[in-house]
PDB file of N, CA and C in Angstrom:
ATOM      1  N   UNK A   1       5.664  -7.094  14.563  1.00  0.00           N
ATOM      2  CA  UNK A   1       4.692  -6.755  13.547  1.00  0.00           C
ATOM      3  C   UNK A   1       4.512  -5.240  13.542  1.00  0.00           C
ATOM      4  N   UNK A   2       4.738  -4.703  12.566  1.00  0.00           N
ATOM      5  CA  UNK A   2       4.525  -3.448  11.946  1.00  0.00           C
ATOM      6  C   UNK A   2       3.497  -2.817  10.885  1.00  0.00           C
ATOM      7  N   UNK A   3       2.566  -1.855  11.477  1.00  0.00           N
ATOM      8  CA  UNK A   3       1.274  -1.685  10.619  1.00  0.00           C
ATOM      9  C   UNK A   3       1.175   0.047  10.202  1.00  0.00           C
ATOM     10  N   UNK A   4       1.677   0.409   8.641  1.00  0.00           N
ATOM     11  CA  UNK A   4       2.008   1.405   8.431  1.00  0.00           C
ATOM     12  C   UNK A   4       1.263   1.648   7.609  1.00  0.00           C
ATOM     13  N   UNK A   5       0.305   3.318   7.451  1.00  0.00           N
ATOM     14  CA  UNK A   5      -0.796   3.650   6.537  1.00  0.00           C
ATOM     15  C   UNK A   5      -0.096   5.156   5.801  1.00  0.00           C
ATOM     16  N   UNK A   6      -0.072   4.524   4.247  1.00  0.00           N
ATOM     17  CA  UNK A   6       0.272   6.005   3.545  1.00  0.00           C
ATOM     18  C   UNK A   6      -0.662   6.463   3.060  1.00  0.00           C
ATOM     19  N   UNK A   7      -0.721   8.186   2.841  1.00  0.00           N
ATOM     20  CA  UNK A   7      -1.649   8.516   2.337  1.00  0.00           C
ATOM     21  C   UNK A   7      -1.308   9.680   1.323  1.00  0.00           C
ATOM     22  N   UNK A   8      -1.634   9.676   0.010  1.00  0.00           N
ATOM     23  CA  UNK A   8      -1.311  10.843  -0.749  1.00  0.00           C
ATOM     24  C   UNK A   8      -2.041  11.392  -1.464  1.00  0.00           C
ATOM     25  N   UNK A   9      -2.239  12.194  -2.326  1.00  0.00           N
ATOM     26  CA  UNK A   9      -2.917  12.669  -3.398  1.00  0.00           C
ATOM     27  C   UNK A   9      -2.645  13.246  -4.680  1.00  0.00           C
ATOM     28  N   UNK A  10      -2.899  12.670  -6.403  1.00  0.00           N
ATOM     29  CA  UNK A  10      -1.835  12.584  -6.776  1.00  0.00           C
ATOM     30  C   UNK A  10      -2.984  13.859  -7.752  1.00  0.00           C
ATOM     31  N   UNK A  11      -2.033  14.408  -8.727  1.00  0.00           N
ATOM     32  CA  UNK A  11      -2.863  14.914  -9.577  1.00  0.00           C
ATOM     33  C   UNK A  11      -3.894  14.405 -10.652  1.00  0.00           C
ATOM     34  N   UNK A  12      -5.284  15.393 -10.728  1.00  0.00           N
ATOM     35  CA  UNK A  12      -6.264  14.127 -11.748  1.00  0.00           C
ATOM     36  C   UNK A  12      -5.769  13.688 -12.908  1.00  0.00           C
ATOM     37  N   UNK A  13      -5.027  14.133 -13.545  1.00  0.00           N
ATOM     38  CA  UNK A  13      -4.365  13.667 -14.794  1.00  0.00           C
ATOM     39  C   UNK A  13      -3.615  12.676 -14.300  1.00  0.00           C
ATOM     40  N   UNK A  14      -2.903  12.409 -13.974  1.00  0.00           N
ATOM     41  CA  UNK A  14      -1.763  11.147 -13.284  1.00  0.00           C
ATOM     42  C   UNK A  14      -2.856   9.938 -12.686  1.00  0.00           C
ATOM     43  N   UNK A  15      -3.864  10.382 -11.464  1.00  0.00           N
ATOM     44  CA  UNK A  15      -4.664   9.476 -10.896  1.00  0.00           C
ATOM     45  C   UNK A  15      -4.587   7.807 -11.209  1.00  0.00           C
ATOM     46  N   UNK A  16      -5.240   7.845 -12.725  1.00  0.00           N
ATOM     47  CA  UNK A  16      -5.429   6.705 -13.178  1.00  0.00           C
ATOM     48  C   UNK A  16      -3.966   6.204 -13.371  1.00  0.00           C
ATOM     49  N   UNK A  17      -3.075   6.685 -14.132  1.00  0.00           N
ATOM     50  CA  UNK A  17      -1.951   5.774 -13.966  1.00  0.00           C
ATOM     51  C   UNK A  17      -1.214   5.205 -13.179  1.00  0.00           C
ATOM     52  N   UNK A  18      -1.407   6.316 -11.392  1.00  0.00           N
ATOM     53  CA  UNK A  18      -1.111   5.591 -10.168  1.00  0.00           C
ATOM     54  C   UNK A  18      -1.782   4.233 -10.008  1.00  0.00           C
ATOM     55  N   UNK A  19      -2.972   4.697 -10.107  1.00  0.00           N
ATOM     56  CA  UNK A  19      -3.933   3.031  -9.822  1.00  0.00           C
ATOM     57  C   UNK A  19      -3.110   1.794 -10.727  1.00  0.00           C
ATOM     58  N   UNK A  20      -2.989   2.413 -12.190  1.00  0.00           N
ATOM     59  CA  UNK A  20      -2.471   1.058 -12.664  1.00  0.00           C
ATOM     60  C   UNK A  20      -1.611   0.443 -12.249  1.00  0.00           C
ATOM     61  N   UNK A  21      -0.214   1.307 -11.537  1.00  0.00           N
ATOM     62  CA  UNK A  21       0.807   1.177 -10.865  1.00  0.00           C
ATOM     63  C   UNK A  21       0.867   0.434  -9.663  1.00  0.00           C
ATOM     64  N   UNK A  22      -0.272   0.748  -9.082  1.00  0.00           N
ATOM     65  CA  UNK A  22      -0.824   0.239  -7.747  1.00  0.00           C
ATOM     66  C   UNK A  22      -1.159  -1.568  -8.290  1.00  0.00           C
ATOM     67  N   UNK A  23      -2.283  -1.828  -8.988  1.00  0.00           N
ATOM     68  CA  UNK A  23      -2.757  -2.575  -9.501  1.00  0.00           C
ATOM     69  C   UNK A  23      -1.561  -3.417  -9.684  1.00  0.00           C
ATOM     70  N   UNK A  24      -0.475  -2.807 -10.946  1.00  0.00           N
ATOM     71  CA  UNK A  24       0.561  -4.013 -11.166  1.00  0.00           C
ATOM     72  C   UNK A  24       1.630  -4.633  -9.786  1.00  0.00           C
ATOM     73  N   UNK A  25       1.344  -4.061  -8.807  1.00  0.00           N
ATOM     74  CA  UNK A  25       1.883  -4.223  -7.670  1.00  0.00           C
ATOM     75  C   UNK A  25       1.105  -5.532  -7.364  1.00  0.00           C
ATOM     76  N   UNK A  26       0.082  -5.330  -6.790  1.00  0.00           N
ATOM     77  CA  UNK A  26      -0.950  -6.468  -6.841  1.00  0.00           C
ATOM     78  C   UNK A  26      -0.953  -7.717  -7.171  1.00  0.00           C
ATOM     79  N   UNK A  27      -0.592  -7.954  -8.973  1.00  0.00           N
ATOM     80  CA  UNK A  27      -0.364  -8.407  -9.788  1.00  0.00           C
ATOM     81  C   UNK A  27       0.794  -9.165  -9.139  1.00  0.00           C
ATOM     82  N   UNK A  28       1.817  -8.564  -8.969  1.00  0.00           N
ATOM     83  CA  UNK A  28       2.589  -9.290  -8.941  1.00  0.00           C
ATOM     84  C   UNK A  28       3.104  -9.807  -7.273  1.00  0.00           C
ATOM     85  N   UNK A  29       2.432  -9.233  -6.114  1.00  0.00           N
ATOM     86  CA  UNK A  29       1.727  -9.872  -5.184  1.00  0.00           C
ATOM     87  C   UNK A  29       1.163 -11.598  -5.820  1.00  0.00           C
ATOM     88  N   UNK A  30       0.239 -11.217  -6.380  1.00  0.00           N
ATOM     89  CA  UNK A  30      -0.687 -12.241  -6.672  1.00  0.00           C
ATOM     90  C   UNK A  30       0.290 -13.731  -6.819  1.00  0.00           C
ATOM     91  N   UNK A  31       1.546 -13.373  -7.918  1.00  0.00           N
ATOM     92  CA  UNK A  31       2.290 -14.071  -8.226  1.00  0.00           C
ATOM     93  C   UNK A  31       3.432 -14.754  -7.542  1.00  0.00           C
ATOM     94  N   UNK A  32       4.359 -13.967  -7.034  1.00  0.00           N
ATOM     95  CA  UNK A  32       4.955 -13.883  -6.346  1.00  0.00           C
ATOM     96  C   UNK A  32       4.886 -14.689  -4.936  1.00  0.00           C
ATOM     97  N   UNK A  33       3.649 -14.238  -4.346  1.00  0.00           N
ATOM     98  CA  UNK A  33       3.059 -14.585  -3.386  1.00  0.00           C
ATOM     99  C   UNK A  33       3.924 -14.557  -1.653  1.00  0.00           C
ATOM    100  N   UNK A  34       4.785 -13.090  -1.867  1.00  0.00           N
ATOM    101  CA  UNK A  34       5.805 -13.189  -0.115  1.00  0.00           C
ATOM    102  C   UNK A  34       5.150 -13.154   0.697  1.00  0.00           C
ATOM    103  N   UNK A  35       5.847 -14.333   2.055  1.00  0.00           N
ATOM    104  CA  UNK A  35       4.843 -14.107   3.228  1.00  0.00           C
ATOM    105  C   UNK A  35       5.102 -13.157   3.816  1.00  0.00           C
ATOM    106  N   UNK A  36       4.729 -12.705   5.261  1.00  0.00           N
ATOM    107  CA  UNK A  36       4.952 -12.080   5.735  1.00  0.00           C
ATOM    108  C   UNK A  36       4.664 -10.510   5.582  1.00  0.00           C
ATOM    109  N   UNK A  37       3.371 -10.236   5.149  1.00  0.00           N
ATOM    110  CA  UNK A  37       3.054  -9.098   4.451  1.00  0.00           C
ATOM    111  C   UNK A  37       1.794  -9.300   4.356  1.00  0.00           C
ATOM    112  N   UNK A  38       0.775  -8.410   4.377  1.00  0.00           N
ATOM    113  CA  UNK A  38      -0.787  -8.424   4.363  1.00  0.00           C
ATOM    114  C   UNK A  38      -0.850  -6.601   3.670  1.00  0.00           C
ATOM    115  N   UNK A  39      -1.263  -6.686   2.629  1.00  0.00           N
ATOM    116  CA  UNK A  39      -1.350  -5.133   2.035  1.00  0.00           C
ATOM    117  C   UNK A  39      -2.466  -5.019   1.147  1.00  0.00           C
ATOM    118  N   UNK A  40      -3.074  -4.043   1.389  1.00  0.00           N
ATOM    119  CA  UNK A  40      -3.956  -3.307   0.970  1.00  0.00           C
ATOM    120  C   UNK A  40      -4.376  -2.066   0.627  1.00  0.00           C
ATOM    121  N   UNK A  41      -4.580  -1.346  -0.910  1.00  0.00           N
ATOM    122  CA  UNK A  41      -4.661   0.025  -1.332  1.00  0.00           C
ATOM    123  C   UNK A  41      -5.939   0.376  -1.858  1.00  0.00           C
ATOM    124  N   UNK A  42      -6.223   1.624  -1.261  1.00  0.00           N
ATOM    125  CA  UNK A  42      -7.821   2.199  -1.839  1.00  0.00           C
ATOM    126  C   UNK A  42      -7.591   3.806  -2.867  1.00  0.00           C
ATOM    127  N   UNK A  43      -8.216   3.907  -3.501  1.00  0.00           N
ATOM    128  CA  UNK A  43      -8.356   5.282  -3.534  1.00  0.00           C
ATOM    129  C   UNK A  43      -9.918   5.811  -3.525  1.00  0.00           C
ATOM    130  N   UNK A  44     -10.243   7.066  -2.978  1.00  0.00           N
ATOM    131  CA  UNK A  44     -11.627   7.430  -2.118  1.00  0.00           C
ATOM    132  C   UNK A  44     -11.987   7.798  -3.966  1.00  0.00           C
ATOM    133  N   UNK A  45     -13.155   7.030  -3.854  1.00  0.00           N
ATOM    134  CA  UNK A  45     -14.550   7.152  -5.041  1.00  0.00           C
ATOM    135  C   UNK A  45     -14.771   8.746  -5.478  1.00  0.00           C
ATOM    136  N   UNK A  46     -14.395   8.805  -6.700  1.00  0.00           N
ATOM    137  CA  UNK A  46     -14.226  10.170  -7.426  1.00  0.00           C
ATOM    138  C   UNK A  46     -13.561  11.164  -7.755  1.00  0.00           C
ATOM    139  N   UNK A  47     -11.831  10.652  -7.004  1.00  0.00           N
ATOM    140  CA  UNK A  47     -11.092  11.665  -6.717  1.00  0.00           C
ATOM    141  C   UNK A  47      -9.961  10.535  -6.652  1.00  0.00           C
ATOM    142  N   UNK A  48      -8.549  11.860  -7.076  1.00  0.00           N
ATOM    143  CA  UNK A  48      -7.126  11.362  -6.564  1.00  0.00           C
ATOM    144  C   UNK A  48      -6.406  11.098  -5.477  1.00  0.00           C
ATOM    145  N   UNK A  49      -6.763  10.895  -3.957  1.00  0.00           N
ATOM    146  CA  UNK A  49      -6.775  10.641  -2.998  1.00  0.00           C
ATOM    147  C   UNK A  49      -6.369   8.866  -2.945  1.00  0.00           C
ATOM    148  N   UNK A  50      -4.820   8.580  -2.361  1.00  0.00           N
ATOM    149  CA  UNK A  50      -4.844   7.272  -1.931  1.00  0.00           C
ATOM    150  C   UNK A  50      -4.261   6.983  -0.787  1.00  0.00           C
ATOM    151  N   UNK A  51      -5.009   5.257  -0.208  1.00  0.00           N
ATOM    152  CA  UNK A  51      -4.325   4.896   1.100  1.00  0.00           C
ATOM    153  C   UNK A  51      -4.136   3.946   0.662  1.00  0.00           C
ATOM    154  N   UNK A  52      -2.600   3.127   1.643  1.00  0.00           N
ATOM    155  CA  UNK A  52      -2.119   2.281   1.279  1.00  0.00           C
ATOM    156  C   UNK A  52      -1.850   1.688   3.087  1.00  0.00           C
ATOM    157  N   UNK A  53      -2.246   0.075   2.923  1.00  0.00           N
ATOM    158  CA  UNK A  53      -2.223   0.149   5.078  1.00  0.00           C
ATOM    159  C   UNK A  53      -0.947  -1.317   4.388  1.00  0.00           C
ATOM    160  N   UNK A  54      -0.174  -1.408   4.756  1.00  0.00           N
ATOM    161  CA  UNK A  54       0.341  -2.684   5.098  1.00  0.00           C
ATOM    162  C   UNK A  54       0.982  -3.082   6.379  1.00  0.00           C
ATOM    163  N   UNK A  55       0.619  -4.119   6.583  1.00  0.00           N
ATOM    164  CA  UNK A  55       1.560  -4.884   8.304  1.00  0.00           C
ATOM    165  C   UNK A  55       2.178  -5.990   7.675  1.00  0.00           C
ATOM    166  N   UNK A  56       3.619  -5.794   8.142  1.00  0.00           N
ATOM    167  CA  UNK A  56       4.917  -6.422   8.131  1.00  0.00           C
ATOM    168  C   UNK A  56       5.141  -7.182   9.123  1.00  0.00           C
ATOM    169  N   UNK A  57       5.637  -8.105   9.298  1.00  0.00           N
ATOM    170  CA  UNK A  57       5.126  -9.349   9.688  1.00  0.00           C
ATOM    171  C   UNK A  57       6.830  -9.311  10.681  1.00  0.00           C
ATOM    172  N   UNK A  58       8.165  -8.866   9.432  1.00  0.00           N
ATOM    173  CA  UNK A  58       9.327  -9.206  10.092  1.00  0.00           C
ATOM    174  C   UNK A  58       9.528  -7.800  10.335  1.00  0.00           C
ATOM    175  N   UNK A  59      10.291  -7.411  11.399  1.00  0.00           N
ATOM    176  CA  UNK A  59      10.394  -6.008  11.894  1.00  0.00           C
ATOM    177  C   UNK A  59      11.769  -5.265  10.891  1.00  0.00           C
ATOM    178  N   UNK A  60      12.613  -5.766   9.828  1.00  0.00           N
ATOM    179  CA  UNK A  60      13.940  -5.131   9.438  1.00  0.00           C
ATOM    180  C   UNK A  60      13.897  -5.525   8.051  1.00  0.00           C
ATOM    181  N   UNK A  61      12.403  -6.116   7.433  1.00  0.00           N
ATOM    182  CA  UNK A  61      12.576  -6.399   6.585  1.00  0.00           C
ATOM    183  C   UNK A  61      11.027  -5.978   5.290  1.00  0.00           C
ATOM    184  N   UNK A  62      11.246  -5.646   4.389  1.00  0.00           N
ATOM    185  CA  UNK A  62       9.487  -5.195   3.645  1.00  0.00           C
ATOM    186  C   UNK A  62       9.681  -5.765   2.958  1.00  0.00           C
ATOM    187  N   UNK A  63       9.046  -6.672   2.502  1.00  0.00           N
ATOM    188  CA  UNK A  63       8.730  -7.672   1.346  1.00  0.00           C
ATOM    189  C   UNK A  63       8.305  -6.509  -0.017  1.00  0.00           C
ATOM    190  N   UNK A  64       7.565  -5.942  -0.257  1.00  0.00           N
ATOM    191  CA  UNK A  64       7.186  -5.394  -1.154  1.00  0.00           C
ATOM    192  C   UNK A  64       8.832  -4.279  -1.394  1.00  0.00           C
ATOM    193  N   UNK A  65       9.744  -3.797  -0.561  1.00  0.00           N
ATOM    194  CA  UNK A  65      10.695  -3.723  -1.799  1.00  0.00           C
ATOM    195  C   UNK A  65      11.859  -4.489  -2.255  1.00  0.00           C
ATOM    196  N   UNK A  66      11.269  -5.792  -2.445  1.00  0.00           N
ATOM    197  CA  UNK A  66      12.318  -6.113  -2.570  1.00  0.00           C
ATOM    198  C   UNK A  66      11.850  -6.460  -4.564  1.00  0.00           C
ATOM    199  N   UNK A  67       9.817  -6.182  -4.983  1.00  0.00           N
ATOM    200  CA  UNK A  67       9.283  -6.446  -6.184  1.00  0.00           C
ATOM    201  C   UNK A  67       9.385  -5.240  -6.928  1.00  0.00           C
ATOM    202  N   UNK A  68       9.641  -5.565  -8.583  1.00  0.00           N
ATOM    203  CA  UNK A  68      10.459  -4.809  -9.616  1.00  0.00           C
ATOM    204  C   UNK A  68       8.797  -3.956  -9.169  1.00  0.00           C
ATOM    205  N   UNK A  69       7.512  -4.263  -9.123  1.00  0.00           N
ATOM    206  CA  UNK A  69       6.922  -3.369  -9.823  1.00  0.00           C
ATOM    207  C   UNK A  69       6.289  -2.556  -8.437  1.00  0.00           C
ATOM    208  N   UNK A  70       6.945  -2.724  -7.618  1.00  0.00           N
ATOM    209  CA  UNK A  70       6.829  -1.536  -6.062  1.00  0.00           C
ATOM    210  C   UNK A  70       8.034  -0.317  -6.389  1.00  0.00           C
ATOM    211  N   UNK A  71       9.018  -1.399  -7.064  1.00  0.00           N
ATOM    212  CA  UNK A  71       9.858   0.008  -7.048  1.00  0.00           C
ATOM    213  C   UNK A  71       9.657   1.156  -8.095  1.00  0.00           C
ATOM    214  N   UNK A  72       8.980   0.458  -9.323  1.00  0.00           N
ATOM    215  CA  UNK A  72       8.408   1.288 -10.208  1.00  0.00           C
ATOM    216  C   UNK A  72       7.761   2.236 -10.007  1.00  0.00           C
ATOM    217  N   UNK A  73       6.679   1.455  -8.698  1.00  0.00           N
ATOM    218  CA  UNK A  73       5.414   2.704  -8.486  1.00  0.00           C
ATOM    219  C   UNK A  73       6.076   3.756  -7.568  1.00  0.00           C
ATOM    220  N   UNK A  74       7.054   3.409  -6.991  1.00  0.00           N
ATOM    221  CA  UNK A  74       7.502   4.393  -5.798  1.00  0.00           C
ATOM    222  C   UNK A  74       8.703   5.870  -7.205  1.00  0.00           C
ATOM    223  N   UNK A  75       9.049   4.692  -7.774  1.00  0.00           N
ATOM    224  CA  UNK A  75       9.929   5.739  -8.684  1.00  0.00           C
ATOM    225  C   UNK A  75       9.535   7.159  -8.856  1.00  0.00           C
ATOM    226  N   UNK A  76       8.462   7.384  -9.115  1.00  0.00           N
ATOM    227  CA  UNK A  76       7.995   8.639  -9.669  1.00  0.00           C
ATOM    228  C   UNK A  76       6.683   9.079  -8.667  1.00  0.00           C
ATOM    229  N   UNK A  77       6.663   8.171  -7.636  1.00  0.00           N
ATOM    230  CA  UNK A  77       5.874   8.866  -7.055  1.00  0.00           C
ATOM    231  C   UNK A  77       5.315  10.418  -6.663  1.00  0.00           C
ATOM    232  N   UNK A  78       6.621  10.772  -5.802  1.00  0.00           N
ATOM    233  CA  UNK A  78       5.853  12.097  -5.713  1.00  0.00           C
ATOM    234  C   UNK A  78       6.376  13.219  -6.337  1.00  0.00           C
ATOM    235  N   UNK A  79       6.502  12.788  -7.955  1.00  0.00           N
ATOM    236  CA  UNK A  79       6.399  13.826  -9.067  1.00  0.00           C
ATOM    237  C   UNK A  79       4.588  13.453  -9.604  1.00  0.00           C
ATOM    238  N   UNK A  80       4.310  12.726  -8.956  1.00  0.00           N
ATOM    239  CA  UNK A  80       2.622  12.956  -9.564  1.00  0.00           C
ATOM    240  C   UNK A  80       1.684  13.225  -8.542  1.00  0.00           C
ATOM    241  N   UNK A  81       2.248  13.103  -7.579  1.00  0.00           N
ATOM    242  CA  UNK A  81       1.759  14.105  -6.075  1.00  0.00           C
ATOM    243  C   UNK A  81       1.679  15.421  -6.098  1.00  0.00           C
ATOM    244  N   UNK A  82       0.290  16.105  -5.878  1.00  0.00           N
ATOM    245  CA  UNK A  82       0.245  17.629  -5.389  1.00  0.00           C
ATOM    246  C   UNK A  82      -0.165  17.405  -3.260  1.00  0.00           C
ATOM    247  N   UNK A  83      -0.179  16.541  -3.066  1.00  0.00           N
ATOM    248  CA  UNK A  83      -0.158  16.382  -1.616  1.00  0.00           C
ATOM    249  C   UNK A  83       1.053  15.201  -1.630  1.00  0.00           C
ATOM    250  N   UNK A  84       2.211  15.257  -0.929  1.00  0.00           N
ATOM    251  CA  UNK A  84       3.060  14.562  -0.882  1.00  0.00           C
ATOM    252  C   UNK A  84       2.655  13.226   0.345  1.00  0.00           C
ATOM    253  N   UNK A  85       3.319  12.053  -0.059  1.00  0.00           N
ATOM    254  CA  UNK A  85       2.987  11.270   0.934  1.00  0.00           C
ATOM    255  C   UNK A  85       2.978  11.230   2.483  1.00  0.00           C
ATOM    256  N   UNK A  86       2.246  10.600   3.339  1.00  0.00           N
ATOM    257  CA  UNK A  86       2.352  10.822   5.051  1.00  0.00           C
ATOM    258  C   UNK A  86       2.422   9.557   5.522  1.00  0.00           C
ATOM    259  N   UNK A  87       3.420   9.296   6.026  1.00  0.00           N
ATOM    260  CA  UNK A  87       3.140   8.035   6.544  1.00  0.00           C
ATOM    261  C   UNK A  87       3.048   8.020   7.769  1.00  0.00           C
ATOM    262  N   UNK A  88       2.099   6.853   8.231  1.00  0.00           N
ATOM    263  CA  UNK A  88       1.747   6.852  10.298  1.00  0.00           C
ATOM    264  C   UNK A  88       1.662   5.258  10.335  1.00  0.00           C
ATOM    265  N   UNK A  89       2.100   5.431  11.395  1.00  0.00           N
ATOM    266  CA  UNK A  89       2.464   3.983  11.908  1.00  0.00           C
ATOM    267  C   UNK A  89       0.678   3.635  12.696  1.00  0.00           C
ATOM    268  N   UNK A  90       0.513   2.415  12.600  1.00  0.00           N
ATOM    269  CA  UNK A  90      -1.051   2.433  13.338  1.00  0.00           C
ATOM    270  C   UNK A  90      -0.724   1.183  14.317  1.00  0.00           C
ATOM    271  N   UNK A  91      -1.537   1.315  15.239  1.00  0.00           N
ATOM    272  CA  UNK A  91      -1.595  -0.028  16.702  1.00  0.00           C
ATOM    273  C   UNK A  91      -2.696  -0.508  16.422  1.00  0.00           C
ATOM    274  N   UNK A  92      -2.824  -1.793  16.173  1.00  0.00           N
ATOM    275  CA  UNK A  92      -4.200  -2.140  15.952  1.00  0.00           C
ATOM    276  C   UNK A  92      -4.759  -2.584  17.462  1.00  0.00           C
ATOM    277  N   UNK A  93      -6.055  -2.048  17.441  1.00  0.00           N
ATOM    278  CA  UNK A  93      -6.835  -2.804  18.532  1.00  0.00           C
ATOM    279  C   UNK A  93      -7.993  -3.384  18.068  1.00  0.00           C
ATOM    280  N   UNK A  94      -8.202  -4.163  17.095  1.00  0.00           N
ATOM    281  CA  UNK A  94      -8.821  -5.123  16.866  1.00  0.00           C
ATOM    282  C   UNK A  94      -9.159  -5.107  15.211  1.00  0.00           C
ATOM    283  N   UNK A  95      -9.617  -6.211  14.859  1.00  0.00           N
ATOM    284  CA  UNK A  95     -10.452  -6.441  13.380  1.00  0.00           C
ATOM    285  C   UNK A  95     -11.334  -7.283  14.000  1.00  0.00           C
ATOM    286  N   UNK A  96     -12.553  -7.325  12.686  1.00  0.00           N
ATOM    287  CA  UNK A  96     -13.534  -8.407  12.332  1.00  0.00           C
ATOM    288  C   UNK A  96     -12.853  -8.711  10.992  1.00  0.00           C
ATOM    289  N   UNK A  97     -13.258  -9.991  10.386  1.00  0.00           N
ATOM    290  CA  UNK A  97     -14.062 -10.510   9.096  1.00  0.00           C
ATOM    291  C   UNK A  97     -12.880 -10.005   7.767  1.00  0.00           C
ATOM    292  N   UNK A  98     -11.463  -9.816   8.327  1.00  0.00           N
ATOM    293  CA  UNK A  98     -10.426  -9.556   7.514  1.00  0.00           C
ATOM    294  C   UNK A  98      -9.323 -10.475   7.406  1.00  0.00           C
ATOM    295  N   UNK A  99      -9.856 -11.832   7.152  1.00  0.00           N
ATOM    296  CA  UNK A  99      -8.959 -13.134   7.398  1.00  0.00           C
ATOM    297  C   UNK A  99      -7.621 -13.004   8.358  1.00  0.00           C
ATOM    298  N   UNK A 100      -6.555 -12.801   7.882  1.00  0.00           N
ATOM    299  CA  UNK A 100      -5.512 -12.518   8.676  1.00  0.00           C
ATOM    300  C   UNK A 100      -5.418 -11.959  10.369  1.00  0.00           C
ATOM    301  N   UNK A 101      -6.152 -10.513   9.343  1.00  0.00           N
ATOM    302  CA  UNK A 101      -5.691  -9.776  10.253  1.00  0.00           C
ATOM    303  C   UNK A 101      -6.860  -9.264  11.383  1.00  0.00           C
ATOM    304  N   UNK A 102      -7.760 -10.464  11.483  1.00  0.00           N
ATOM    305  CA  UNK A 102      -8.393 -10.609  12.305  1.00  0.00           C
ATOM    306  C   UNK A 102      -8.412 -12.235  13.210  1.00  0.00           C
ATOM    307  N   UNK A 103      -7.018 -12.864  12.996  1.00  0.00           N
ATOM    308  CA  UNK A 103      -6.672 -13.864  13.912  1.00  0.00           C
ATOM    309  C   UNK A 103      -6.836 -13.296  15.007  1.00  0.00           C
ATOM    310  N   UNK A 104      -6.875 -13.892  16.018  1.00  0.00           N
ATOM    311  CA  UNK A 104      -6.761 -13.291  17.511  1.00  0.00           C
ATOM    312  C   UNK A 104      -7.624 -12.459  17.841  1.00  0.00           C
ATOM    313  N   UNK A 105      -8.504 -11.735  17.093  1.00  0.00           N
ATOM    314  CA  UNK A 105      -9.133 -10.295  17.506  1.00  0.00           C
ATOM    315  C   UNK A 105     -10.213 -10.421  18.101  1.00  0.00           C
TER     316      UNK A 105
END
């Protein structure tokens, strides 16, 4: 299991269309429905600032690219970035009250 947090910041003009991008990801999460994947994206209240945490379940494999509308959002990503993406790997030592990913915790 693999638990990886991106973080970027896109320009305010672009902002909203990331979200939608984000959103149709979601969407088609929703549908789709792959196991092995628990993902979740915020962006901080008032501003172009986003995080994205997902844990991968199989270690050689990401469910999310294998969906048309992840690769979309990644397409142009960081041409609408003025802070380019960071990614960090995270160790969890515990959850509450986050179904999954608070089995065991």
């Amino acid at each position: 299991m693999k638990t990886i947090m991106v973080q970027y910041k896109t320009t305010e003009a672009l902002a909203d269309e990331n979200a939608a991008l984000v959103r149709a990801v979601f969407d088609e999460l929703a549908a789709v429905r792959p196991g092995g994947i628990r993902y979740a994206s915020y962006r901080r209240a008032g501003d172009a600032n986003f995080v994205h945490i997902a844990t991968i379940d199989t270690p050689n494999e990401n469910p999310l690219s294998a969906l048309p509308s992840f690769k979309n959002f990644q397409s142009q990503l960081r041409a609408r970035c003025v802070e380019a993406p960071v990614v960090t790997e995270l160790s969890r030592l515990g959850s509450y009250g986050e179904g999954a990913y608070g089995e065991g915790a």
